[in-house]
C-alpha atoms as a PDB file:
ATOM      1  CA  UNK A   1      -0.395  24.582   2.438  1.00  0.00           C
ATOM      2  CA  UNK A   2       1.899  23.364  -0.424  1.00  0.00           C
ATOM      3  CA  UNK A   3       5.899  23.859  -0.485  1.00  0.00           C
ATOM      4  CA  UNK A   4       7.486  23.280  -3.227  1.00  0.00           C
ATOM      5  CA  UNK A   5      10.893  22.999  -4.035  1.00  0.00           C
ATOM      6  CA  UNK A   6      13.116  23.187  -8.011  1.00  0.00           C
ATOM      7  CA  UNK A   7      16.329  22.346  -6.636  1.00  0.00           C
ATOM      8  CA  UNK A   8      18.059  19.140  -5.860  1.00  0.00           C
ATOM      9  CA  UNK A   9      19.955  20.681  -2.875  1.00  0.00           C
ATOM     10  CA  UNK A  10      16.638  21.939  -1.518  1.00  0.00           C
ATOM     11  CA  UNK A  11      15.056  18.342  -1.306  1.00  0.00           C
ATOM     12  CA  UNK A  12      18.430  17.616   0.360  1.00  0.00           C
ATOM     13  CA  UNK A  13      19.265  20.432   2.789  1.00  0.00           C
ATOM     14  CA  UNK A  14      15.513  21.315   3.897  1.00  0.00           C
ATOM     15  CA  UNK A  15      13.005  18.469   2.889  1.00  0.00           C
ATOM     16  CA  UNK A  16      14.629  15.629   3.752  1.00  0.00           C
ATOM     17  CA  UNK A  17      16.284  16.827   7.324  1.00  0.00           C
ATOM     18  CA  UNK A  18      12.868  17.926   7.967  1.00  0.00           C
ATOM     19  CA  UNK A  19      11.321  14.632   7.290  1.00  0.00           C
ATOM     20  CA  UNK A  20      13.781  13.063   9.404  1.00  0.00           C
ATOM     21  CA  UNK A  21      12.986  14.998  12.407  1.00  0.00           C
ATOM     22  CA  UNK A  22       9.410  14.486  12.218  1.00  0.00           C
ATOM     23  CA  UNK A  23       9.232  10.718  10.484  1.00  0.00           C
ATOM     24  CA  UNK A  24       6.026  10.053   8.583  1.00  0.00           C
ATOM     25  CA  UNK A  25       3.150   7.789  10.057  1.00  0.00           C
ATOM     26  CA  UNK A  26       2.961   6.038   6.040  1.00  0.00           C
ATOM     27  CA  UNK A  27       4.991   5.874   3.280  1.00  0.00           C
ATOM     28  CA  UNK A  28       8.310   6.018   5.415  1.00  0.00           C
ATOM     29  CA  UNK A  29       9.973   3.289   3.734  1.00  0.00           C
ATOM     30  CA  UNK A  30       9.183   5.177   0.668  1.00  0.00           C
ATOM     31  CA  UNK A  31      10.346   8.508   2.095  1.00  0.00           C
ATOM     32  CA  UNK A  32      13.532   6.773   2.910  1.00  0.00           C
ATOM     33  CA  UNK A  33      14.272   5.299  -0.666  1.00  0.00           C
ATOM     34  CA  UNK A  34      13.345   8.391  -1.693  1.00  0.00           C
ATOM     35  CA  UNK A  35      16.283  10.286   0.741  1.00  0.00           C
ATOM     36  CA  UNK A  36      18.769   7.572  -0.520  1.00  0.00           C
ATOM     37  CA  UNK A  37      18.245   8.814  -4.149  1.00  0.00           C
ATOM     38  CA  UNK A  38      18.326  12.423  -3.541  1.00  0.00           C
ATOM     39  CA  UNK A  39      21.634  11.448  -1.885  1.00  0.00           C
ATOM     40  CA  UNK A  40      23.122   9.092  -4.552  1.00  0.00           C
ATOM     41  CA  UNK A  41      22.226  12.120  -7.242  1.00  0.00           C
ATOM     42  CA  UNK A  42      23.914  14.503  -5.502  1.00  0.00           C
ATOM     43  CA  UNK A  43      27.060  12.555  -5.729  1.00  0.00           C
ATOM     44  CA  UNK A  44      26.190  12.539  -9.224  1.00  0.00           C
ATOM     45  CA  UNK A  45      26.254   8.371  -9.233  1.00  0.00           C
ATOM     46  CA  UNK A  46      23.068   8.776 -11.658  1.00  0.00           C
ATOM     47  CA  UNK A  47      26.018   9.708 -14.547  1.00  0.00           C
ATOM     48  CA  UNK A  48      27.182   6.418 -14.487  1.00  0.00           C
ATOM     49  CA  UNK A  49      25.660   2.797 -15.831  1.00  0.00           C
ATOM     50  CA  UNK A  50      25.799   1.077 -12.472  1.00  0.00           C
ATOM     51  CA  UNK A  51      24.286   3.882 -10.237  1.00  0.00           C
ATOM     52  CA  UNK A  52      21.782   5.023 -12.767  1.00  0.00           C
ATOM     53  CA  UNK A  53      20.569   1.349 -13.068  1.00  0.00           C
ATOM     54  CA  UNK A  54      20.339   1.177  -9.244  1.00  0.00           C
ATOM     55  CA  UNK A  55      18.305   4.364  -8.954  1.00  0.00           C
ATOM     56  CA  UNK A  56      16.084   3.589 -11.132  1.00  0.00           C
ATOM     57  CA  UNK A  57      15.292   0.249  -9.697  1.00  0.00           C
ATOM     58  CA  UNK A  58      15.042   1.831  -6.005  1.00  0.00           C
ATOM     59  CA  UNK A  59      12.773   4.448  -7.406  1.00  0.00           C
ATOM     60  CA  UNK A  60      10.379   1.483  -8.629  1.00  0.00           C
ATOM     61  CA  UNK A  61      10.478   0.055  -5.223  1.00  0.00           C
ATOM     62  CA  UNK A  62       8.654   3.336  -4.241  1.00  0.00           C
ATOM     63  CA  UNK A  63       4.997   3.612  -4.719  1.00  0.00           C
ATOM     64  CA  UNK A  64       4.505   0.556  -6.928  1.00  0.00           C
ATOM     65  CA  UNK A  65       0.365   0.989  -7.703  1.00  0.00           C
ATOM     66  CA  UNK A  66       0.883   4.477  -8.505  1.00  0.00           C
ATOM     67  CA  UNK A  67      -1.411   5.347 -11.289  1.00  0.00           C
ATOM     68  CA  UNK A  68       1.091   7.958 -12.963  1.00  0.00           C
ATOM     69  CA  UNK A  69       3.496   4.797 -13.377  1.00  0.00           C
ATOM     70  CA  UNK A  70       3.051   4.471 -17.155  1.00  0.00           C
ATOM     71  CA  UNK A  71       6.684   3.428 -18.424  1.00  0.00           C
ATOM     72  CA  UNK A  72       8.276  -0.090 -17.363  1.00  0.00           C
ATOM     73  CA  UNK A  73      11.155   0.054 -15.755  1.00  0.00           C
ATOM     74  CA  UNK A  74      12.644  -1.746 -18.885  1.00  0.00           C
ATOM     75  CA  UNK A  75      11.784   0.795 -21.144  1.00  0.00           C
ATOM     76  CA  UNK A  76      13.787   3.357 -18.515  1.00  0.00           C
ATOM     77  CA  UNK A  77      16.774   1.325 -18.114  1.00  0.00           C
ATOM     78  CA  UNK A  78      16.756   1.249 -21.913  1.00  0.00           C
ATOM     79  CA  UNK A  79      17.331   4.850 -22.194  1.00  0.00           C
ATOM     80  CA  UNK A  80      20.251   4.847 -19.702  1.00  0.00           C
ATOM     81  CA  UNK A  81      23.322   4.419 -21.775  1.00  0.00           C
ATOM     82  CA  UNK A  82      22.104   7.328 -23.822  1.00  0.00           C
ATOM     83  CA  UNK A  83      21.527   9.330 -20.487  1.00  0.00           C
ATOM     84  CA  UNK A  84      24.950   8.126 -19.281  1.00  0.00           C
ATOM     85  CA  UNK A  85      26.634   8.999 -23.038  1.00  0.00           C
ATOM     86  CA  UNK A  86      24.982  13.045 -22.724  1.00  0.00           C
ATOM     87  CA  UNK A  87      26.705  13.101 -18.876  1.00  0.00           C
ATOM     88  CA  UNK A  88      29.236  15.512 -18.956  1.00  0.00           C
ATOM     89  CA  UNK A  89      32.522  13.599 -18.388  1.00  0.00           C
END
């Protein structure tokens, strides 16, 4: 079975509480970074230098021999003052 999800406040609402419930056997630190993110982007702290830079390097703390990993984390943080410049005020 697959379940998927579009929505930011569906990872947080049914996802994540569901995770929680019933922890994963492997890959719960990940799942836990993971939760932390979905959290810190629903208080919109991704719109801002400081939290988008700390997101970022949480989310490269996840997974780190993942073979869809093609951009280094430099090249991300690069982008962020143009993300953060685009954020609605």
């Amino acid at each position: 079975m697959t379940y998927s999800v579009t929505k930011l406040d569906d990872l947080a609402e049914r996802i994540i509480p569901f995770f929680e419930q019933y922890r994963l056997i492997v890959k719960d630190d990940d799942f836990q970074t993971f939760a932390t993110i979905v959290r810190s982007m629903r208080t919109k702290e991704h719109l801002y230098p400081d939290g988008f830079d700390r997101i970022v390097r949480s989310a490269y703390t996840m997974n780190t021999h993942g073979a869809q990993r093609t951009r280094p984390i430099e090249d991300i943080l690069q982008g962020s003052s143009e993300t953060v410049r685009q954020a609605p005020p």
